[in-house]
Every structure is written in structure tokens, then in C-alpha cells.
Protein backbone atom coordinates (compact mmCIF):
# COMPACT_ATOMS: atom_id res chain seq x y z
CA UNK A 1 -15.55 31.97 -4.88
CA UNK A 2 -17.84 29.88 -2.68
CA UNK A 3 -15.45 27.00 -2.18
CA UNK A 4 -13.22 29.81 -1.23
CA UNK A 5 -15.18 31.13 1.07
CA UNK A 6 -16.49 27.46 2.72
CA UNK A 7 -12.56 26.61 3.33
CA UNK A 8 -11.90 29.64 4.83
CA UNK A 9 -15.29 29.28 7.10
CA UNK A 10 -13.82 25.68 7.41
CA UNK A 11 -10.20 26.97 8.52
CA UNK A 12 -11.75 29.42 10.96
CA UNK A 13 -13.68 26.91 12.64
CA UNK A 14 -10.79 24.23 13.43
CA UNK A 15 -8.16 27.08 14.25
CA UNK A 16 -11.48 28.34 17.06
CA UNK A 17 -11.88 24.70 18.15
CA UNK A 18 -7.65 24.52 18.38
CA UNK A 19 -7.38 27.92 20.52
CA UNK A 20 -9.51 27.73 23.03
CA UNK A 21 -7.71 28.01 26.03
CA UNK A 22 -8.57 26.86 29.65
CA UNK A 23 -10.51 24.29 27.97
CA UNK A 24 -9.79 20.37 26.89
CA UNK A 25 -10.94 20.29 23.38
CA UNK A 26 -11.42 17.13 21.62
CA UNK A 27 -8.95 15.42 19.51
CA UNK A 28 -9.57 16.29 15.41
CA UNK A 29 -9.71 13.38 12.94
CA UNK A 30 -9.44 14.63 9.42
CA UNK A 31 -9.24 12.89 6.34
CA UNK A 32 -6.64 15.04 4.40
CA UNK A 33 -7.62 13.32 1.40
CA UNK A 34 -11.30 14.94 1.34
CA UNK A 35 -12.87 11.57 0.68
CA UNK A 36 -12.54 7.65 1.64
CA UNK A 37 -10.71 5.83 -0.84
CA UNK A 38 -12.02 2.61 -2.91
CA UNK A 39 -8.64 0.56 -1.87
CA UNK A 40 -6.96 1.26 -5.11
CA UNK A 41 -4.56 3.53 -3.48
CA UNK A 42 -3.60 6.49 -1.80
CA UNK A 43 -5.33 10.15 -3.05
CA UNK A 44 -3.61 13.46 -2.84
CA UNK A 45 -3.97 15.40 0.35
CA UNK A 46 -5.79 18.41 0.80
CA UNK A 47 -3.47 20.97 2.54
CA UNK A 48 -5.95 22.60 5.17
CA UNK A 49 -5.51 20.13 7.44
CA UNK A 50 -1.61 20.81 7.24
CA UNK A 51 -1.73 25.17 7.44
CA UNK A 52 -3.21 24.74 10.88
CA UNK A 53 0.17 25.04 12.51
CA UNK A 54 -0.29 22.26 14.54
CA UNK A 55 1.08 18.93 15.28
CA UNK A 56 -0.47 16.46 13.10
CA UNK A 57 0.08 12.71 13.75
CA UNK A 58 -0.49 10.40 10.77
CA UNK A 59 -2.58 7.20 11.36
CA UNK A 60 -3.49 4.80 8.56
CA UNK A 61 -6.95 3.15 8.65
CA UNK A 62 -8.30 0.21 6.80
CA UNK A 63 -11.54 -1.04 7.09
CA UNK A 64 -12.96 -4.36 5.83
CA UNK A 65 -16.61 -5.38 5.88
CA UNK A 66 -17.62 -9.43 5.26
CA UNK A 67 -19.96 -8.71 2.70
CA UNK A 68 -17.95 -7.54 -0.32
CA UNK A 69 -19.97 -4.93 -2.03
CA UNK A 70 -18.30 -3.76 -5.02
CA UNK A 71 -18.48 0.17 -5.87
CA UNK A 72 -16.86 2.98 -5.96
CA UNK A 73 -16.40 5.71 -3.30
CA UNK A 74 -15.08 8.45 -5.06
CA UNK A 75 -18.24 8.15 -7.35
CA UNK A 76 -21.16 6.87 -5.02
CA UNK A 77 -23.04 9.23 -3.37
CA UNK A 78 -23.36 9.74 0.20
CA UNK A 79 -26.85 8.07 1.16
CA UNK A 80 -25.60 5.28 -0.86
CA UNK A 81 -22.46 4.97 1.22
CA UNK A 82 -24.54 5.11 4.10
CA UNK A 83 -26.94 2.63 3.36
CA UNK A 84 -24.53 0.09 2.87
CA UNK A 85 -22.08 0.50 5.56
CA UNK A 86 -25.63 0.19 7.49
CA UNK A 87 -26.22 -3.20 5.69
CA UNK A 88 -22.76 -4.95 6.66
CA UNK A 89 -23.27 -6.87 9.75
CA UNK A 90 -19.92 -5.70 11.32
CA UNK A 91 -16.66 -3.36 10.63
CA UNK A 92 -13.69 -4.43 11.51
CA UNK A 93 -10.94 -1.05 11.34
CA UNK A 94 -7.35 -1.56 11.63
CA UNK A 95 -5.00 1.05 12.71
């Protein structure tokens, strides 16, 4: 019931940020997959990006770091995501 209730507070929020008219709202950049991925491939989408209604324009991003720090995404935890994209010296992200 709570995730429920958190997509729905979710979906409320973007379709707010979408309608607000007279005013130039900020492009959204979702990840439809819920997560990053490890490389390995593609995930399955989410659909609450999609049951906005609105235009959605698909971009593909890969990012590559010099120092090559095996691990997984999908089971690594955030602060330890975050500590070592801190610890690369640079990111370079293709589009």
C-alpha cells in the first residue's frame, strides 16, 4: 500500500510540475528504469514516466570513469555509489 501511495504522491507531483501554466518549467530527466545500470544491459522500464501523457524523448547515456571500480549498482547502496563517483577524478557522459 505504501509504494502505492509514494507513486501516486510521485505522479501527482510531475503531472503539478507539467501543468503549470504561464510559467517555463524545467525540462524532466527520468530514468524509466528506476535505477542506473551496471553496463550489462538494458533493465525494464518503469511505466510512470510513460502515463504522464506527455511527449517523452528518449536519450541514451553512458558514462565512463578512468578508474575502473568494479561493483554492482543494482546491489550497492547509495552512499557507496556516492562515494565513489566522488573518488573518480573525472566523468566523461556520452549522449
Amino acid at each position: 500500500r505504501r509504494e502505492r501511495e509514494g507513486r501516486a504522491a510521485v505522479e501527482g507531483a510531475l503531472r503539478r510540475h507539467l501543468r503549470r501554466e504561464g510559467e517555463p518549467h524545467e525540462p524532466l530527466l527520468i530514468f524509466p528504469e528506476g535505477s542506473i545500470t551496471n553496463g550489462a544491459g538494458l533493465m525494464r522500464f518503469a511505466r510512470g514516466a510513460f502515463r504522464l501523457g506527455e511527449e517523452v524523448q528518449p536519450v541514451a547515456l553512458r558514462v565512463t570513469c578512468p578508474l575502473p571500480l568494479a561493483h554492482d549498482t543494482l546491489t550497492s547502496s547509495l552512499p557507496r555509489n556516492f562515494a565513489r563517483a566522488l573518488f573518480q577524478p573525472w566523468h566523461v557522459a556520452e549522449v
